[in-house]
Protein backbone atom coordinates (compact mmCIF):
# COMPACT_ATOMS: atom_id res chain seq x y z
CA UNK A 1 0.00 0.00 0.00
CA UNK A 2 1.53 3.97 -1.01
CA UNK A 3 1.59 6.32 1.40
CA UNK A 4 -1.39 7.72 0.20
CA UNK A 5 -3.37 5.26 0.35
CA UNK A 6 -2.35 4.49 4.12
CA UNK A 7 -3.51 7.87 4.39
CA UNK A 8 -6.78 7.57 3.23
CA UNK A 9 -7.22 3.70 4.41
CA UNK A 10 -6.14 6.05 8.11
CA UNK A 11 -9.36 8.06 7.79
CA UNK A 12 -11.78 5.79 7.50
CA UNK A 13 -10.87 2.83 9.69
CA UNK A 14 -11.41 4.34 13.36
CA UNK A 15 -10.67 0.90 14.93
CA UNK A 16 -13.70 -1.02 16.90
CA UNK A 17 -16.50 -0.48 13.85
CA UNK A 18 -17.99 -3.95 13.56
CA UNK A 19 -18.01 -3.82 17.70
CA UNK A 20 -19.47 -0.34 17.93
CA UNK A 21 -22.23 -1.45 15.33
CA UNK A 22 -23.47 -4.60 16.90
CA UNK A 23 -23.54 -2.31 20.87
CA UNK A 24 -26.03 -0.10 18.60
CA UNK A 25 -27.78 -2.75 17.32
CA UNK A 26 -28.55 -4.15 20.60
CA UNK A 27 -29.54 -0.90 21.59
CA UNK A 28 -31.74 -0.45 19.16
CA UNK A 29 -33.30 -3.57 20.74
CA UNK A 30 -32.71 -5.70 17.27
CA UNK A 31 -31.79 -9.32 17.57
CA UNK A 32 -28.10 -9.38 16.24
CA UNK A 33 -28.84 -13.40 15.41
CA UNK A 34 -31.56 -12.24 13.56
CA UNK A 35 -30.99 -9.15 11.05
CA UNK A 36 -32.64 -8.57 8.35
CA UNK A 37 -31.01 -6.38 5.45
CA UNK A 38 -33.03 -3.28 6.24
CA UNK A 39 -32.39 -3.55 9.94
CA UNK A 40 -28.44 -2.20 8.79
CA UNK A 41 -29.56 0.87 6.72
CA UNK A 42 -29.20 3.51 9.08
CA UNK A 43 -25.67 2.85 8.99
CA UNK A 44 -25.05 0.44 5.83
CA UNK A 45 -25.39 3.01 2.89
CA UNK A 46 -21.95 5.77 3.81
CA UNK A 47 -23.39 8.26 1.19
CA UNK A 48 -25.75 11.29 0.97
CA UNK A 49 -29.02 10.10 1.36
CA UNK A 50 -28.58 6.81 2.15
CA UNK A 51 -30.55 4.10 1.20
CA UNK A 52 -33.10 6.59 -0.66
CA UNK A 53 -30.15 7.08 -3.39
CA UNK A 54 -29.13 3.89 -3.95
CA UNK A 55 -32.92 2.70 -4.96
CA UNK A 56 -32.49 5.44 -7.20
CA UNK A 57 -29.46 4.46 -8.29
CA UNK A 58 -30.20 0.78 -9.05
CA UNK A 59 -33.25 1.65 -10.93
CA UNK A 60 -31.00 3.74 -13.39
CA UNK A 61 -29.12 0.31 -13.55
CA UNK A 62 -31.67 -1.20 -14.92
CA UNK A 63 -30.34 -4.55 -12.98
CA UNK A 64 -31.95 -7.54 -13.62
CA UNK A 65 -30.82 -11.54 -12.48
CA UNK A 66 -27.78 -13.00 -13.45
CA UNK A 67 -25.68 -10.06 -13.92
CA UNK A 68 -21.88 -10.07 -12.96
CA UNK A 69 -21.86 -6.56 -10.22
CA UNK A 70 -19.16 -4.56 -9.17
CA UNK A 71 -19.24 -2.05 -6.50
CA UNK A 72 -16.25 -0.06 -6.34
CA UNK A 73 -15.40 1.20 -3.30
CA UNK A 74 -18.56 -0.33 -1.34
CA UNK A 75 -17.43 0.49 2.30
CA UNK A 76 -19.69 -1.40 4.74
CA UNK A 77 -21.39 -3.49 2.07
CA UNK A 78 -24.76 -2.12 2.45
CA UNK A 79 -25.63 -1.28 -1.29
CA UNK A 80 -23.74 -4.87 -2.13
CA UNK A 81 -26.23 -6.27 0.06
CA UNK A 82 -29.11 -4.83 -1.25
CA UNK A 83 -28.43 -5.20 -4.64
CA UNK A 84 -27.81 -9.28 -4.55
CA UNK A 85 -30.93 -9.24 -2.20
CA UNK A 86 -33.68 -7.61 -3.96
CA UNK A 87 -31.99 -7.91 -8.09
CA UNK A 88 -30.56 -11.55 -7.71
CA UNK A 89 -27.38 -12.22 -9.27
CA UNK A 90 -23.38 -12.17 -7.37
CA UNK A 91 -22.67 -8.93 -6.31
CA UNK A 92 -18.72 -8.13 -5.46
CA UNK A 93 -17.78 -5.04 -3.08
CA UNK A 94 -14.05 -4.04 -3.05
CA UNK A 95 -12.67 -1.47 -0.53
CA UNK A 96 -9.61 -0.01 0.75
CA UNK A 97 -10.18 0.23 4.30
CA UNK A 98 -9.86 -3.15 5.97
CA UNK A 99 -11.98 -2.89 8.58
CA UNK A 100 -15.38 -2.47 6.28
CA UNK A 101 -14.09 -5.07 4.36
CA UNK A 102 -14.07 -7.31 7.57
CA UNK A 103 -17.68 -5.61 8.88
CA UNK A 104 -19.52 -6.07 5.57
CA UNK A 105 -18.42 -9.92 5.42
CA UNK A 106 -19.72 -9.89 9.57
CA UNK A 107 -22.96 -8.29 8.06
CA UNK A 108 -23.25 -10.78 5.01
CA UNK A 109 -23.60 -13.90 7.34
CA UNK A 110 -25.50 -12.39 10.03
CA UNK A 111 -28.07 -11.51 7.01
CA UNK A 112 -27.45 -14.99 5.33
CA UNK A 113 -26.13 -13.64 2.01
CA UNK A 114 -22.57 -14.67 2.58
CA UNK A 115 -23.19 -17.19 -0.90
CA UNK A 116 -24.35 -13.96 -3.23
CA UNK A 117 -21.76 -11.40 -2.01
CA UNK A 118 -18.06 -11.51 -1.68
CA UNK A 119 -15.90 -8.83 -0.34
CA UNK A 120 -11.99 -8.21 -1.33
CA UNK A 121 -9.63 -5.51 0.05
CA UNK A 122 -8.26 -3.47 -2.43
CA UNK A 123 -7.18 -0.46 -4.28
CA UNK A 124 -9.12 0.60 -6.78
CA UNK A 125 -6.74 1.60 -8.44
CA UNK A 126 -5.31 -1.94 -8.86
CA UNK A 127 -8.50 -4.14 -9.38
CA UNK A 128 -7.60 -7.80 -8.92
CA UNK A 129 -9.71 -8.62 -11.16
CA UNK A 130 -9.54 -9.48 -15.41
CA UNK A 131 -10.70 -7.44 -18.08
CA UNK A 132 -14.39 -8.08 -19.11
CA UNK A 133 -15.37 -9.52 -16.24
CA UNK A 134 -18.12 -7.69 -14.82
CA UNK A 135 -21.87 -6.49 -16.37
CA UNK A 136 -21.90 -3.29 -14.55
CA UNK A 137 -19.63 -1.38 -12.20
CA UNK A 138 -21.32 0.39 -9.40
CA UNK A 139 -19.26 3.45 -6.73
CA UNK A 140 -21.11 5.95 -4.54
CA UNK A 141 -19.11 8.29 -3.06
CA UNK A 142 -15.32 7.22 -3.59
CA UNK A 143 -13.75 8.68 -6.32
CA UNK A 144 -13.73 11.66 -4.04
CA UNK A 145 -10.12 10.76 -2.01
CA UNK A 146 -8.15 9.30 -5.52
CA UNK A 147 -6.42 12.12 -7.47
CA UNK A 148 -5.72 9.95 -10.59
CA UNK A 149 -9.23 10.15 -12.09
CA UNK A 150 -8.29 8.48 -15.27
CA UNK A 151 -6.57 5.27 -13.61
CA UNK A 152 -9.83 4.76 -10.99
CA UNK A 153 -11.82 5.48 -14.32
CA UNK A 154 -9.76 3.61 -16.31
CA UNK A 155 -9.50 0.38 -14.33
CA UNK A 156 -13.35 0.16 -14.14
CA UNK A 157 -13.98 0.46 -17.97
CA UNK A 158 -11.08 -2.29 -18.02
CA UNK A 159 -13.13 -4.83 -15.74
CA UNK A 160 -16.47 -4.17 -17.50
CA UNK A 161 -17.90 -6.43 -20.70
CA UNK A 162 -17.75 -4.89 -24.01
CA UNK A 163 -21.39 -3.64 -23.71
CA UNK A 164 -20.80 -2.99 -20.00
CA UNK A 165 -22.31 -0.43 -17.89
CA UNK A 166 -20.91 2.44 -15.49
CA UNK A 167 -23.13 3.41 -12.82
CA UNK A 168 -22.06 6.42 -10.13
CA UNK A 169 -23.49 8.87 -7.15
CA UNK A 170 -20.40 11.27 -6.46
CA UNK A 171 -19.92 14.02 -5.26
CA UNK A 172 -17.74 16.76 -6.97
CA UNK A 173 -16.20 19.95 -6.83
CA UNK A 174 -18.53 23.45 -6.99
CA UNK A 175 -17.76 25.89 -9.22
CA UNK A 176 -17.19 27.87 -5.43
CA UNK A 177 -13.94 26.07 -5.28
CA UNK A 178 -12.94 23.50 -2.38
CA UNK A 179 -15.83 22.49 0.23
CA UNK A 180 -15.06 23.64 3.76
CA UNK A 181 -13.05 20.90 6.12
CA UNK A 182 -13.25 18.98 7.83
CA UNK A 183 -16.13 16.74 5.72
CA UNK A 184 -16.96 12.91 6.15
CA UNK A 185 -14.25 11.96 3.29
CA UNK A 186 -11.35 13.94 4.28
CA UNK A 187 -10.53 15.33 7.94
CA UNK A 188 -8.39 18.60 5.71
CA UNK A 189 -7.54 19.30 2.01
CA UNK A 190 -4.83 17.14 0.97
CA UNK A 191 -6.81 13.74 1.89
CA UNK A 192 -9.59 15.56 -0.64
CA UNK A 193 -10.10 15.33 -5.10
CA UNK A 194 -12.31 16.88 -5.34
CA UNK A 195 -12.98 17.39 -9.57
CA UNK A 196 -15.42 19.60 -11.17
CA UNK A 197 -18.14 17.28 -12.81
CA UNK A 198 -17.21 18.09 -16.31
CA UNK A 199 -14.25 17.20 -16.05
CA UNK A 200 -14.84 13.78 -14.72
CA UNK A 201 -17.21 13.78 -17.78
CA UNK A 202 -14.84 14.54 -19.75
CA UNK A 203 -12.26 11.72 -18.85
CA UNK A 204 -15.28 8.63 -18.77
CA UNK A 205 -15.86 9.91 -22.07
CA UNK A 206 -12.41 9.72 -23.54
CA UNK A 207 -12.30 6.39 -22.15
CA UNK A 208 -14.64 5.00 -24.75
CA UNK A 209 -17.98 5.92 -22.40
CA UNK A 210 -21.15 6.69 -23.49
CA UNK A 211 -23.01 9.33 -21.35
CA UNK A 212 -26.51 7.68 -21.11
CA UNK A 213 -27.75 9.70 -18.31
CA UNK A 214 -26.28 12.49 -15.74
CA UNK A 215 -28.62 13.79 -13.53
CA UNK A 216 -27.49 16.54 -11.26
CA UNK A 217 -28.90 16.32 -7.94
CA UNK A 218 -27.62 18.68 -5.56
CA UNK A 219 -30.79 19.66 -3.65
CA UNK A 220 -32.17 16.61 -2.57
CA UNK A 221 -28.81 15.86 -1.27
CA UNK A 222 -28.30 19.74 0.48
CA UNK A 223 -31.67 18.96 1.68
CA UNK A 224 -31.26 15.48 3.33
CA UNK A 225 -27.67 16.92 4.94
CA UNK A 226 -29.82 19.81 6.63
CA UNK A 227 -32.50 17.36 7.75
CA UNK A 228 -29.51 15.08 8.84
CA UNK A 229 -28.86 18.10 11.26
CA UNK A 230 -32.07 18.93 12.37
CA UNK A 231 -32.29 15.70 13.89
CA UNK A 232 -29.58 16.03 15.70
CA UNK A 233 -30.20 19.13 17.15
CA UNK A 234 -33.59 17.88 18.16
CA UNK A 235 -32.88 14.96 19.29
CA UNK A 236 -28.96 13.77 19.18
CA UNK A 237 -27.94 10.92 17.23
CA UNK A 238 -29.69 7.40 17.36
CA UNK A 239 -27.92 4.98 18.45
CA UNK A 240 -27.60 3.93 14.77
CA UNK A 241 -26.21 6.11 12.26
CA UNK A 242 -23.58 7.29 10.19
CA UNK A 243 -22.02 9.03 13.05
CA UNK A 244 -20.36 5.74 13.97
CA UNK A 245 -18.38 6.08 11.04
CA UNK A 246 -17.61 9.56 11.07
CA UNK A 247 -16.31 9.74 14.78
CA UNK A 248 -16.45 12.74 17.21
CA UNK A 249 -16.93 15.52 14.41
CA UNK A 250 -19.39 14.11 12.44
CA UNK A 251 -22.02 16.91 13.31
CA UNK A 252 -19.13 19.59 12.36
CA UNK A 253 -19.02 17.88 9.29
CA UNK A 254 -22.39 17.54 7.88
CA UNK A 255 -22.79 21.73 8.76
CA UNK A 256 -19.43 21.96 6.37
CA UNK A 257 -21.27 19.94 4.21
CA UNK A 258 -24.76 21.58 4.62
CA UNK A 259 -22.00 25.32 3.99
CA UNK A 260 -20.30 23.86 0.70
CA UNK A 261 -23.95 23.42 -0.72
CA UNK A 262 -25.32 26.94 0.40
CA UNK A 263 -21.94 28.18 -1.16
CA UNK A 264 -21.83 25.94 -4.46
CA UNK A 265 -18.59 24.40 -3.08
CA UNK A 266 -19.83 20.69 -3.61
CA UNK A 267 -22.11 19.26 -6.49
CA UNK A 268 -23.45 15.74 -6.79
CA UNK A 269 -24.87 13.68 -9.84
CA UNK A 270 -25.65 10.24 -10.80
CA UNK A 271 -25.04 8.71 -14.02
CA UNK A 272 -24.94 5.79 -16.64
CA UNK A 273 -22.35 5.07 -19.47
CA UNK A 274 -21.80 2.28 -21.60
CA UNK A 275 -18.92 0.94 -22.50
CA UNK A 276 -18.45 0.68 -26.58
């Protein structure tokens, strides 16, 4: 592993996840023998707007059974999970941080789809994987940390079939300039990569990518971040959420967050190209 990648690996492993996860499961009074899929959500999906964006997402993918599915950068496995449960098919998350690797394979058994979903450590910038094997290639939210956009680009139109398909929620940069820090992907600037949208349009393109659809949707994300925060100013976080993963300054993040909106610092889209 580079330096930079230690780096980033650094930020998002806080040591004691998978045990901090199950102590708010049980205080959420679930049965930790007994999860169901939906009982992770609050803290499965590490991307704006949680598991309301990745329905969206997968109905853009127009998945159906039997599909080979990659999900670059897939963190804690929840979108993996859902994806293999409700489409059918394999699904196969790859991450850089260790621990999520080890706490999505925890989740798969405890939700008894350890046989549809496997889960590799790795960079993606090195997928261990040949060329052509996978139907679609699916990332939320982790393009944002790699500075090399054509390599992480470039490696997933090398995996995909000839007729393959590119799926993506990301976040990019404003035309504002850099989003204020610290923010749930980077703790200060240099861990952030942030690229204007066009430009990552731009490179997929070049890459032999067809643009299908790009969909900018800033607002409902702003808006989700500031209801994020209302809730915890009414009521503090739930013993659930994605403030497990984002450690003592997670509320100081999502009001940089909710800031780089107001101030057109941050944008986000999903899209679909195809490959050939």
């Amino acid at each position: 592993m580079d330096r930079e990648s230690g780096r980033v690996e650094r930020h998002y492993g806080r040591g004691g996840i998978l045990a901090s996860i199950v102590a708010a499961l049980k205080a959420s009074d679930k049965d930790v023998a007994r999860l169901a899929p939906q009982d992770l959500a609050p803290v499965d999906e590490f991307h704006l707007r949680g598991r309301e964006a990745t329905l969206q997402l997968a109905q853009r993918a127009a998945l159906r059974p039997g599909l080979r599915v990659l999900d670059v950068g897939c963190g804690l496995g929840g979108s993996a999970r859902h994806l293999a449960a409700e489409h059918g098919g394999h699904v196969t998350g790859v991450d850089l941080t260790r621990e999520y690797i080890d706490a999505a394979r925890d989740r798969a058994e405890r939700v008894g789809l350890q046989e549809r979903v496997s889960f590799f450590t790795c960079s993606a910038l090195s997928l261990p994987f040949p060329a052509d094997a996978f139907d679609l290639v699916w990332t939320e939210h982790a393009q944002m940390n790699i500075a090399d956009k054509p390599r992480f680009y470039g490696e997933i139109v090398r995996v995909l079939s000839p007729t393959g398909r590119l799926v993506f929620h990301d976040i990019f940069q404003g035309a504002a300039g850099p989003p204020h820090f610290p923010v749930p992907w980077a703790e200060e600037p240099s861990l952030s990569a942030l690229a204007p949208p066009d430009v990552v349009r731009g490179i997929v393109e070049r890459l032999g990518m067809r643009v299908l659809e790009w969909e900018d949707v800033t607002v409902p994300s702003r808006e989700w971040v500031h209801a994020m925060l209302d809730k915890l100013a009414q009521s503090g976080p739930p013993p659930l959420g994605l403030h497990l993963l984002m450690g003592d300054t997670a509320r100081h993040k999502l009001q940089n967050m909710a800031r780089s909106f107001e101030e057109n610092r941050i944008q986000v889209v999903q899209a679909v190209a195809m490959k050939g």
